[in-house]
C-alpha atoms as a PDB file:
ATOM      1  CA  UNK A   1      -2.146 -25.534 -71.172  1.00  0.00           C
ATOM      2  CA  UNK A   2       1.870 -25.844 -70.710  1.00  0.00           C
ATOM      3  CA  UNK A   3       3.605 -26.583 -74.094  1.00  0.00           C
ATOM      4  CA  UNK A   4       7.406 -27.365 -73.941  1.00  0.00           C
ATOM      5  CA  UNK A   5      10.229 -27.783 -76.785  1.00  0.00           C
ATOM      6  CA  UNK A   6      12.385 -30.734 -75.232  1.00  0.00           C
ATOM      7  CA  UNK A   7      15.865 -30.573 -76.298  1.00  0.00           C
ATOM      8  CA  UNK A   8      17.615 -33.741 -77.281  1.00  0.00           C
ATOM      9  CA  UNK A   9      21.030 -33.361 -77.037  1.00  0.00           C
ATOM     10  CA  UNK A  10      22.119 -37.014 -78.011  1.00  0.00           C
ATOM     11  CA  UNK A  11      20.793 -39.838 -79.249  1.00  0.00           C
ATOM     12  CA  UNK A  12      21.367 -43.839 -78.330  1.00  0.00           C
ATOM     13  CA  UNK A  13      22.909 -45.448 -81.266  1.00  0.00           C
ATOM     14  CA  UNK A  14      22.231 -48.816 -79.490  1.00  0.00           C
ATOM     15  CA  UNK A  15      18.604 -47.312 -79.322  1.00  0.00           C
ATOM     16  CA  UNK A  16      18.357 -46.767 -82.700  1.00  0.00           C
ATOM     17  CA  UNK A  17      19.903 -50.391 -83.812  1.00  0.00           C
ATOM     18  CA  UNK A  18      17.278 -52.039 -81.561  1.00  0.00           C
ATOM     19  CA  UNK A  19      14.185 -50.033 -83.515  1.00  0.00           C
ATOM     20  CA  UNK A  20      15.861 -50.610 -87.061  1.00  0.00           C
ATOM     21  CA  UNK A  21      15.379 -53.929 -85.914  1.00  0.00           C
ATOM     22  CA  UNK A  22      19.336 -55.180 -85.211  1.00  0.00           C
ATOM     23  CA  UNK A  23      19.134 -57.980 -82.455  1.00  0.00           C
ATOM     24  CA  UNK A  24      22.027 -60.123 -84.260  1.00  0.00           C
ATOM     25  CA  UNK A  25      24.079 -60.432 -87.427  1.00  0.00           C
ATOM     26  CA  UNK A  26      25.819 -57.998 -89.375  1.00  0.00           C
ATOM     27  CA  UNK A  27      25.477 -55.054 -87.548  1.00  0.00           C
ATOM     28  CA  UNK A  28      25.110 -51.713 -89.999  1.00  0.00           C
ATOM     29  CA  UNK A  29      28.330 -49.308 -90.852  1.00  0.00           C
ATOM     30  CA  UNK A  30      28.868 -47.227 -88.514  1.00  0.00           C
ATOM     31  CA  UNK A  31      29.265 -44.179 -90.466  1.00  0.00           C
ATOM     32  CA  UNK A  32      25.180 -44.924 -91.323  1.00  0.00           C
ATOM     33  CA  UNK A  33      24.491 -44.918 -88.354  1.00  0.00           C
ATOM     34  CA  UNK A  34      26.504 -41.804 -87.199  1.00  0.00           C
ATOM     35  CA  UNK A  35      25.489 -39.926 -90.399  1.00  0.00           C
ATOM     36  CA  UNK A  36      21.154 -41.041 -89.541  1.00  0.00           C
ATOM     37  CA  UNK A  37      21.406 -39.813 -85.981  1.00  0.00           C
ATOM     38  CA  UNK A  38      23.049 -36.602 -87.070  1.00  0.00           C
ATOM     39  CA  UNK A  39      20.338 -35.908 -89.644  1.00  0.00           C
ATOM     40  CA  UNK A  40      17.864 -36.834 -87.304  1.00  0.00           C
ATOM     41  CA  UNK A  41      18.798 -33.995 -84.368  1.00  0.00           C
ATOM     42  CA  UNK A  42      19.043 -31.677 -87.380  1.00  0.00           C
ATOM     43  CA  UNK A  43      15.614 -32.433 -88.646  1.00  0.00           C
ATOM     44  CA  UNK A  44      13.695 -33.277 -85.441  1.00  0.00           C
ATOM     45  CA  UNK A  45      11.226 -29.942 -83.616  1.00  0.00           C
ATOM     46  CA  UNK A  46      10.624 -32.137 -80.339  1.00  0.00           C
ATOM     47  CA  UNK A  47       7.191 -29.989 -79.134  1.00  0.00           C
ATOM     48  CA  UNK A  48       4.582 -31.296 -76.386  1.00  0.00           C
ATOM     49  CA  UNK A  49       1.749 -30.141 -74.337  1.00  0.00           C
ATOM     50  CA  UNK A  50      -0.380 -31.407 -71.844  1.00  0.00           C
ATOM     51  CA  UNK A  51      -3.501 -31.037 -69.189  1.00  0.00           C
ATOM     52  CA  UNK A  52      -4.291 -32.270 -65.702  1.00  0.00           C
ATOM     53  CA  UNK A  53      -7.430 -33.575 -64.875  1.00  0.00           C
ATOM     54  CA  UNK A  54      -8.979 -34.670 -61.868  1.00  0.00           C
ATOM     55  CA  UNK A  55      -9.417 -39.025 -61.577  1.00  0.00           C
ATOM     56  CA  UNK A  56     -12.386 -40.980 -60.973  1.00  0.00           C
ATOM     57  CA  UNK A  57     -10.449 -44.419 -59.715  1.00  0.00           C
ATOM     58  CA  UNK A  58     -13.447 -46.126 -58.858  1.00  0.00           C
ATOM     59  CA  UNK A  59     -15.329 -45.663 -61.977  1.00  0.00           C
ATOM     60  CA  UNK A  60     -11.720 -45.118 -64.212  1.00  0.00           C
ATOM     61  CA  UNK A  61     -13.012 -41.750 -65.463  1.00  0.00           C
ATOM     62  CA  UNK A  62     -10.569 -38.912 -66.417  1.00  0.00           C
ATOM     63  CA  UNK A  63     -13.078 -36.080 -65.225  1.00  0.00           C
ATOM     64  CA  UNK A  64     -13.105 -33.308 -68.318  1.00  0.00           C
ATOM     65  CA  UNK A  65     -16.041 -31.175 -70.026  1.00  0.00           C
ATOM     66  CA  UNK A  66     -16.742 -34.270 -71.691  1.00  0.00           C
ATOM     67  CA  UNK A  67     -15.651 -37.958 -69.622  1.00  0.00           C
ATOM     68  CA  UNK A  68     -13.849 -39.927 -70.921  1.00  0.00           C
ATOM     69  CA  UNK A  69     -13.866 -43.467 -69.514  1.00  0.00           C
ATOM     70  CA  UNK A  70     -10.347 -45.829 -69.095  1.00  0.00           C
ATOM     71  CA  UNK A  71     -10.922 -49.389 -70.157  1.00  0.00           C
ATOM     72  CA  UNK A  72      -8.590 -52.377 -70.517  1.00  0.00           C
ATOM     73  CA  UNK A  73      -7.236 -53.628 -67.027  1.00  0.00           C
ATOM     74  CA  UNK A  74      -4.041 -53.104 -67.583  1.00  0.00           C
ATOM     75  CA  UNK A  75      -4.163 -49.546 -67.847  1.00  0.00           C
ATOM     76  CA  UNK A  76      -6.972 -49.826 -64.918  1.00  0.00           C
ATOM     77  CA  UNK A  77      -4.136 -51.332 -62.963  1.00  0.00           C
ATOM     78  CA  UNK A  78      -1.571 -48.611 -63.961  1.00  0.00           C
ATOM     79  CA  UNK A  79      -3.838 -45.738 -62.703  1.00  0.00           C
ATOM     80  CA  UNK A  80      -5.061 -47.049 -59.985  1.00  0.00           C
ATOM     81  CA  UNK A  81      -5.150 -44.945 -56.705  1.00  0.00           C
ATOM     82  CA  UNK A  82      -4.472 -42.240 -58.735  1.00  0.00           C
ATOM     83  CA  UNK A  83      -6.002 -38.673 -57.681  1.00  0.00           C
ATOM     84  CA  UNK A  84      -5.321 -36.660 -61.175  1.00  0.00           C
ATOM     85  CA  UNK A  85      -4.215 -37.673 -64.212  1.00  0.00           C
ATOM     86  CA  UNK A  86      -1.395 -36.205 -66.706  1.00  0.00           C
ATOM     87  CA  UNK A  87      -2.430 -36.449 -70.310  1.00  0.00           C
ATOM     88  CA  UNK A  88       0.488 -35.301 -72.638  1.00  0.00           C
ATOM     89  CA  UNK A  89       1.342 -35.406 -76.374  1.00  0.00           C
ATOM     90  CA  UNK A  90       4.364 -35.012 -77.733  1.00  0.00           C
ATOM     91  CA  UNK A  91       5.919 -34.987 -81.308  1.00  0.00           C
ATOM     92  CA  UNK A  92       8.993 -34.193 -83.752  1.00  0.00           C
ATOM     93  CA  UNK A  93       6.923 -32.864 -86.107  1.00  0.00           C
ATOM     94  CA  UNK A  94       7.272 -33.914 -89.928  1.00  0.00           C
ATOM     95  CA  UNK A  95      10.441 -32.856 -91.699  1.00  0.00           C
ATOM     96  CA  UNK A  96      12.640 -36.155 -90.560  1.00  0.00           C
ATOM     97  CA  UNK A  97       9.374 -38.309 -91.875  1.00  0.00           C
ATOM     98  CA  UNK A  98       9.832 -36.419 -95.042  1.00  0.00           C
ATOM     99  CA  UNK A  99      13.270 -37.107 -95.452  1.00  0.00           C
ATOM    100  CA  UNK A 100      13.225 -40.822 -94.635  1.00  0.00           C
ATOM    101  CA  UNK A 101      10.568 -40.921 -97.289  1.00  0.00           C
ATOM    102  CA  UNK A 102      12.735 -39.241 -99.798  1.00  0.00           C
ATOM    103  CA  UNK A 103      15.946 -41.071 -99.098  1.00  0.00           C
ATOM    104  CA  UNK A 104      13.464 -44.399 -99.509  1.00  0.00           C
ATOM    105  CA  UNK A 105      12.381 -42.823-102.787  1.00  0.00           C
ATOM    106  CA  UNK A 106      16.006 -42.153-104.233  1.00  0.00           C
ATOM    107  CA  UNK A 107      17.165 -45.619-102.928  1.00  0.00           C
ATOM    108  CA  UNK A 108      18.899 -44.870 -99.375  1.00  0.00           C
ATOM    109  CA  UNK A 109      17.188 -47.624 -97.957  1.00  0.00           C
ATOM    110  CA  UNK A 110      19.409 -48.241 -95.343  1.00  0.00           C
ATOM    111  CA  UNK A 111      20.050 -44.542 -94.045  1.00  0.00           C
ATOM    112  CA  UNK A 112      16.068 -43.894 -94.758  1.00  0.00           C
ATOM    113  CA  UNK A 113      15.831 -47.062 -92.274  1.00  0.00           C
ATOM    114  CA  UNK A 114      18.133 -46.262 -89.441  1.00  0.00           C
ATOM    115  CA  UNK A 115      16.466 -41.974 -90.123  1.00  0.00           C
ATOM    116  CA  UNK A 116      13.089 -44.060 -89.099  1.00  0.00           C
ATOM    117  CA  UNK A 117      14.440 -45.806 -85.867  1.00  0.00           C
ATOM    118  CA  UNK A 118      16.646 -42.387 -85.067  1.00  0.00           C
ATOM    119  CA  UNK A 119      13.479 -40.626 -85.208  1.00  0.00           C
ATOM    120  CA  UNK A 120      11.781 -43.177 -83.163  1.00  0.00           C
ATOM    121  CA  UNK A 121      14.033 -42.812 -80.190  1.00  0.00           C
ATOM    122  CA  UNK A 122      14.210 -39.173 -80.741  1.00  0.00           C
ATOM    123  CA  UNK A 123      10.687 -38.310 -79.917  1.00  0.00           C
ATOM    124  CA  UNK A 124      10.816 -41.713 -76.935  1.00  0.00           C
ATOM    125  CA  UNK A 125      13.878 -39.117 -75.785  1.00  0.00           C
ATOM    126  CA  UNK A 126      11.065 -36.093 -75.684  1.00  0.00           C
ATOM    127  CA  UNK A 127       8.834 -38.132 -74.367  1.00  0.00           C
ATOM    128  CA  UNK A 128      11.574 -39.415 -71.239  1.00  0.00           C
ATOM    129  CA  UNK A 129      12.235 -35.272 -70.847  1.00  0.00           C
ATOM    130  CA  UNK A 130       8.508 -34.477 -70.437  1.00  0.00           C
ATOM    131  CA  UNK A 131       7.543 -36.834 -67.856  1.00  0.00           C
ATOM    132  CA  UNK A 132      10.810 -36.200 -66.053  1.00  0.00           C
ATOM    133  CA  UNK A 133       9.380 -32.467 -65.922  1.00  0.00           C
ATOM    134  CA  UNK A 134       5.893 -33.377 -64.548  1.00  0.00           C
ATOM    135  CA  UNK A 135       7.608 -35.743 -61.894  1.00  0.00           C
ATOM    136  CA  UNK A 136       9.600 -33.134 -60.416  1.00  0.00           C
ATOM    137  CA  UNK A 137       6.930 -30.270 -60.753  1.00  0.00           C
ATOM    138  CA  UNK A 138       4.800 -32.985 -58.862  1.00  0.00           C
ATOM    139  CA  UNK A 139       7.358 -33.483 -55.938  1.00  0.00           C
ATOM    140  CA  UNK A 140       7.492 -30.432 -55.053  1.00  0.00           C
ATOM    141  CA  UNK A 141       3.806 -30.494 -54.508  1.00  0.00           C
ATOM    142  CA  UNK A 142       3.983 -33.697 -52.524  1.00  0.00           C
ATOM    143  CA  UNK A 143       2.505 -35.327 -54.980  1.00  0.00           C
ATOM    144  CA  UNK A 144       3.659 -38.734 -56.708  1.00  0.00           C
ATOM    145  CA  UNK A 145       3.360 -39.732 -60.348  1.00  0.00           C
ATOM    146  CA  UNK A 146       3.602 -42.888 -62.245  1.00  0.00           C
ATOM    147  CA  UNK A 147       5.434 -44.174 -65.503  1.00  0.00           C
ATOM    148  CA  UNK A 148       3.630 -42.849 -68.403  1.00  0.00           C
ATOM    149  CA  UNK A 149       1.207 -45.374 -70.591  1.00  0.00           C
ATOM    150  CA  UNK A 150       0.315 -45.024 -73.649  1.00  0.00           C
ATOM    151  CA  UNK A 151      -3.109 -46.303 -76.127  1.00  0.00           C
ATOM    152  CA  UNK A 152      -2.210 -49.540 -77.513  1.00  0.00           C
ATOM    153  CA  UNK A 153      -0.046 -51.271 -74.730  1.00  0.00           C
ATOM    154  CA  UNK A 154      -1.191 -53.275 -72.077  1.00  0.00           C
ATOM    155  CA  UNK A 155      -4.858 -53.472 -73.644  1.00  0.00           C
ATOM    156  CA  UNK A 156      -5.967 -50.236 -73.755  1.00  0.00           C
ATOM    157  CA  UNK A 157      -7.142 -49.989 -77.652  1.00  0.00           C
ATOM    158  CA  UNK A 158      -5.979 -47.129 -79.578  1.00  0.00           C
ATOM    159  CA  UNK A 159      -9.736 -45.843 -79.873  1.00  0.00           C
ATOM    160  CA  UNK A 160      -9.346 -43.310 -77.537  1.00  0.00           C
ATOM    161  CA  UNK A 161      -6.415 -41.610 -79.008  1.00  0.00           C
ATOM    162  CA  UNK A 162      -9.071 -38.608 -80.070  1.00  0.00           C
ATOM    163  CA  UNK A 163     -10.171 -38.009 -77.075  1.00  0.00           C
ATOM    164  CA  UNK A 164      -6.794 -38.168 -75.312  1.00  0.00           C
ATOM    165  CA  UNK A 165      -5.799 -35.366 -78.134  1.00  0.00           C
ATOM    166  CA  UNK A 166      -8.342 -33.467 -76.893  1.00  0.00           C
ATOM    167  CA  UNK A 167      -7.473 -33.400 -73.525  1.00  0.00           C
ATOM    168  CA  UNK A 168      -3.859 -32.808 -74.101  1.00  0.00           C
ATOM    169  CA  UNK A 169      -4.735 -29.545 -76.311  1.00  0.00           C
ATOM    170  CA  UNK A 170      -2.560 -31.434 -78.927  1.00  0.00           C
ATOM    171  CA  UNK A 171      -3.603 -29.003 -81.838  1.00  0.00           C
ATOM    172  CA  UNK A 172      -1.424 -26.709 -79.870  1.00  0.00           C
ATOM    173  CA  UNK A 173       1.760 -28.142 -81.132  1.00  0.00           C
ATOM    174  CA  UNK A 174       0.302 -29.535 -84.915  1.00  0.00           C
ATOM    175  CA  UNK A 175      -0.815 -33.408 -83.501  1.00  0.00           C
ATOM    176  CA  UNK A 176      -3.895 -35.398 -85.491  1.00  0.00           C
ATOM    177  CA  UNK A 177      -5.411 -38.636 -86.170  1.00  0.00           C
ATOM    178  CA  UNK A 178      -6.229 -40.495 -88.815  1.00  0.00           C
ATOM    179  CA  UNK A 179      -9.714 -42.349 -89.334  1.00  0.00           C
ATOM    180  CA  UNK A 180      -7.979 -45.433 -87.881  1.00  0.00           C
ATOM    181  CA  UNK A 181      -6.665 -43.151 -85.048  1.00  0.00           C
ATOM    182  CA  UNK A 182      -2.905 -43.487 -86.119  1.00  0.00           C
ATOM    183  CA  UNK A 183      -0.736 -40.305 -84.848  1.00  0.00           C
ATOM    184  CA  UNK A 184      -0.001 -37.604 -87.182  1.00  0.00           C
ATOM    185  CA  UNK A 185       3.061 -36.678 -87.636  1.00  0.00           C
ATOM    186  CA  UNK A 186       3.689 -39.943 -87.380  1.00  0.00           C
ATOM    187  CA  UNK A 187       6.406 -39.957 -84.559  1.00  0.00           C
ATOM    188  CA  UNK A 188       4.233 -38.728 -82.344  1.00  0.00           C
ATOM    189  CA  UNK A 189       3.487 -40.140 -78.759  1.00  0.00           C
ATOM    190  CA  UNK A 190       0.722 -39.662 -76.634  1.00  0.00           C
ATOM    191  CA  UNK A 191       0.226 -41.028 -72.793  1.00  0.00           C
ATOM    192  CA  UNK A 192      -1.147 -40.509 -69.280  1.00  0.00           C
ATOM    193  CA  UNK A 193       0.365 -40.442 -66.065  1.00  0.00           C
ATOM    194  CA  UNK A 194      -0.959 -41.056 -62.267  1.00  0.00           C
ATOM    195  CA  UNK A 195      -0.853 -38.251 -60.101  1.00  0.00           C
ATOM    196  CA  UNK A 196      -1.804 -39.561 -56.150  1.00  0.00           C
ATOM    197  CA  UNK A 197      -0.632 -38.617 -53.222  1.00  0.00           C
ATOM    198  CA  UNK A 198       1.080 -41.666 -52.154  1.00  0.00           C
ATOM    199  CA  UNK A 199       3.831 -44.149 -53.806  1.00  0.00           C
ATOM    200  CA  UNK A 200       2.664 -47.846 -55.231  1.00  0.00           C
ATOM    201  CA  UNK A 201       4.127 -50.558 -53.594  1.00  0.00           C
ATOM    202  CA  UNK A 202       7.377 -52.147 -55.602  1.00  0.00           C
ATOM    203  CA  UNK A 203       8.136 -50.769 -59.084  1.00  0.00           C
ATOM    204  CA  UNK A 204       5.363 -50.076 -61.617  1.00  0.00           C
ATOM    205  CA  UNK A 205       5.884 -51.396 -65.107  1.00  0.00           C
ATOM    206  CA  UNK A 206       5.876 -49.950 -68.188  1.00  0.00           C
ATOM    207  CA  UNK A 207       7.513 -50.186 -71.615  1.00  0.00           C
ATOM    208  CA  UNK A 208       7.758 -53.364 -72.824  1.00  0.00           C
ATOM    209  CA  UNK A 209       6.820 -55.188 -69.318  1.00  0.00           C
ATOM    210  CA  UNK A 210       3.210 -54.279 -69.979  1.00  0.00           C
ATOM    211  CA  UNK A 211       3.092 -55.017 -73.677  1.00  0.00           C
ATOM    212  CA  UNK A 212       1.747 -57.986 -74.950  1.00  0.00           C
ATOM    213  CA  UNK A 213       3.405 -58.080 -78.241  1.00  0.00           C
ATOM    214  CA  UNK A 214       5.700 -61.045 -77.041  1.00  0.00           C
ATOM    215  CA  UNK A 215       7.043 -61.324 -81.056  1.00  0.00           C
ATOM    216  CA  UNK A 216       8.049 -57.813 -81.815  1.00  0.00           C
ATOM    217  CA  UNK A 217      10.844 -57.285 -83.362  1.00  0.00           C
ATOM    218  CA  UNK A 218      11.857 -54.108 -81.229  1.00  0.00           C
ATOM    219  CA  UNK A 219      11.306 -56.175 -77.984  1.00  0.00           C
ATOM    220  CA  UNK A 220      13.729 -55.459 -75.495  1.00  0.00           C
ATOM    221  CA  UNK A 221      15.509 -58.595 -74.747  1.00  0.00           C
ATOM    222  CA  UNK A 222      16.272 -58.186 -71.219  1.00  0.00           C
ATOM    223  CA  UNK A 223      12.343 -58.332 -70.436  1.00  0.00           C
END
């Protein structure tokens, strides 16, 4: 099973304002913000791995040793057509979680805050970089791939986050669960992606388009 060390070479300030939660108002000094984001490249160890599987898209089975069915219609819709699927997990591993927990403990609550987002977009930036990789190993098969989706948007409950672990060998690279199936290390991402021999029709949504969250904070307002 591939595993990959993404390298993030910047990071999107505006990006990292829009996770710590800044739609309006004062914005936060800059020198925060320049000072979180450096911390952040320094502390982040961007790793990922992933399998292909073959795609039941009639039944919405990801065909492995053991099945492992794909409920919630939005996710249905996402896949379907599909061929093979992409299941990937990625991470920055622990050391900038530590450190926004420390600066939180001695009272940096505002660096500790923008560390958070900065970490947040750092392992969304991994994240970009990996599928970018599968889509062009996939072209030059022939082969066409879609957005990548991950457990709890659009419906599909975060349940099946062991199981999609499993099938992305995410030991390899340090990734967990917790009884409630939260991520560990916490900024930590996991996903699928449609592998079919043809392109959809029109653009496929992802992100925030297929989240139903219409409240959250992090929203992105142009949706």
């Amino acid at each position: 099973m591939p595993i990959y060390n993404p390298i993030i070479r910047q990071l999107d300030q505006a990006e990292v304002l829009r996770y710590a939660g800044l739609k309006s108002g004062t914005p936060f000094p800059a020198e925060l913000v320049d000072e979180a984001c450096m911390q952040a490249q320094l502390l982040v160890r961007p790793a990922a791995s992933w399998a292909v599987y073959p795609y039941n898209n009639h039944d919405d089975v990801i065909i492995a040793e053991t099945a492992v069915p794909i409920t919630g219609a939005g996710i249905q819709k996402h896949l379907y057509g599909a061929q093979q699927i992409a299941v990937l997990a990625v991470t920055i591993g622990n050391d900038l979680e530590q450190m926004t927990a420390d600066w939180f403990s001695n009272g940096k609550y505002t660096l500790a805050l923008l560390l958070d987002a900065a970490g947040t977009v750092a392992v969304e930036a991994a994240a970009d970089s990996v599928e970018q990789l599968l889509r062009q190993q996939q072209m030059q098969h022939g082969w066409y791939t879609t957005p990548r989706f991950s457990p709890g948007y659009g419906g599909w409950d975060v349940s099946v986050q062991p199981s999609i672990l499993e099938l992305a060998v995410a030991h390899q690279i340090g990734m967990t669960h917790t009884a409630s199936c939260m991520l560990v290390p916490r900024k930590s991402i996991t996903a699928v992606i449609g592998i079919s021999t043809g392109p959809k029709e029109g653009p496929e949504p992802h992100g925030c388009l297929v989240c139903r969250m219409e409240n959250c904070r992090i929203r992105r307002v142009s949706v």
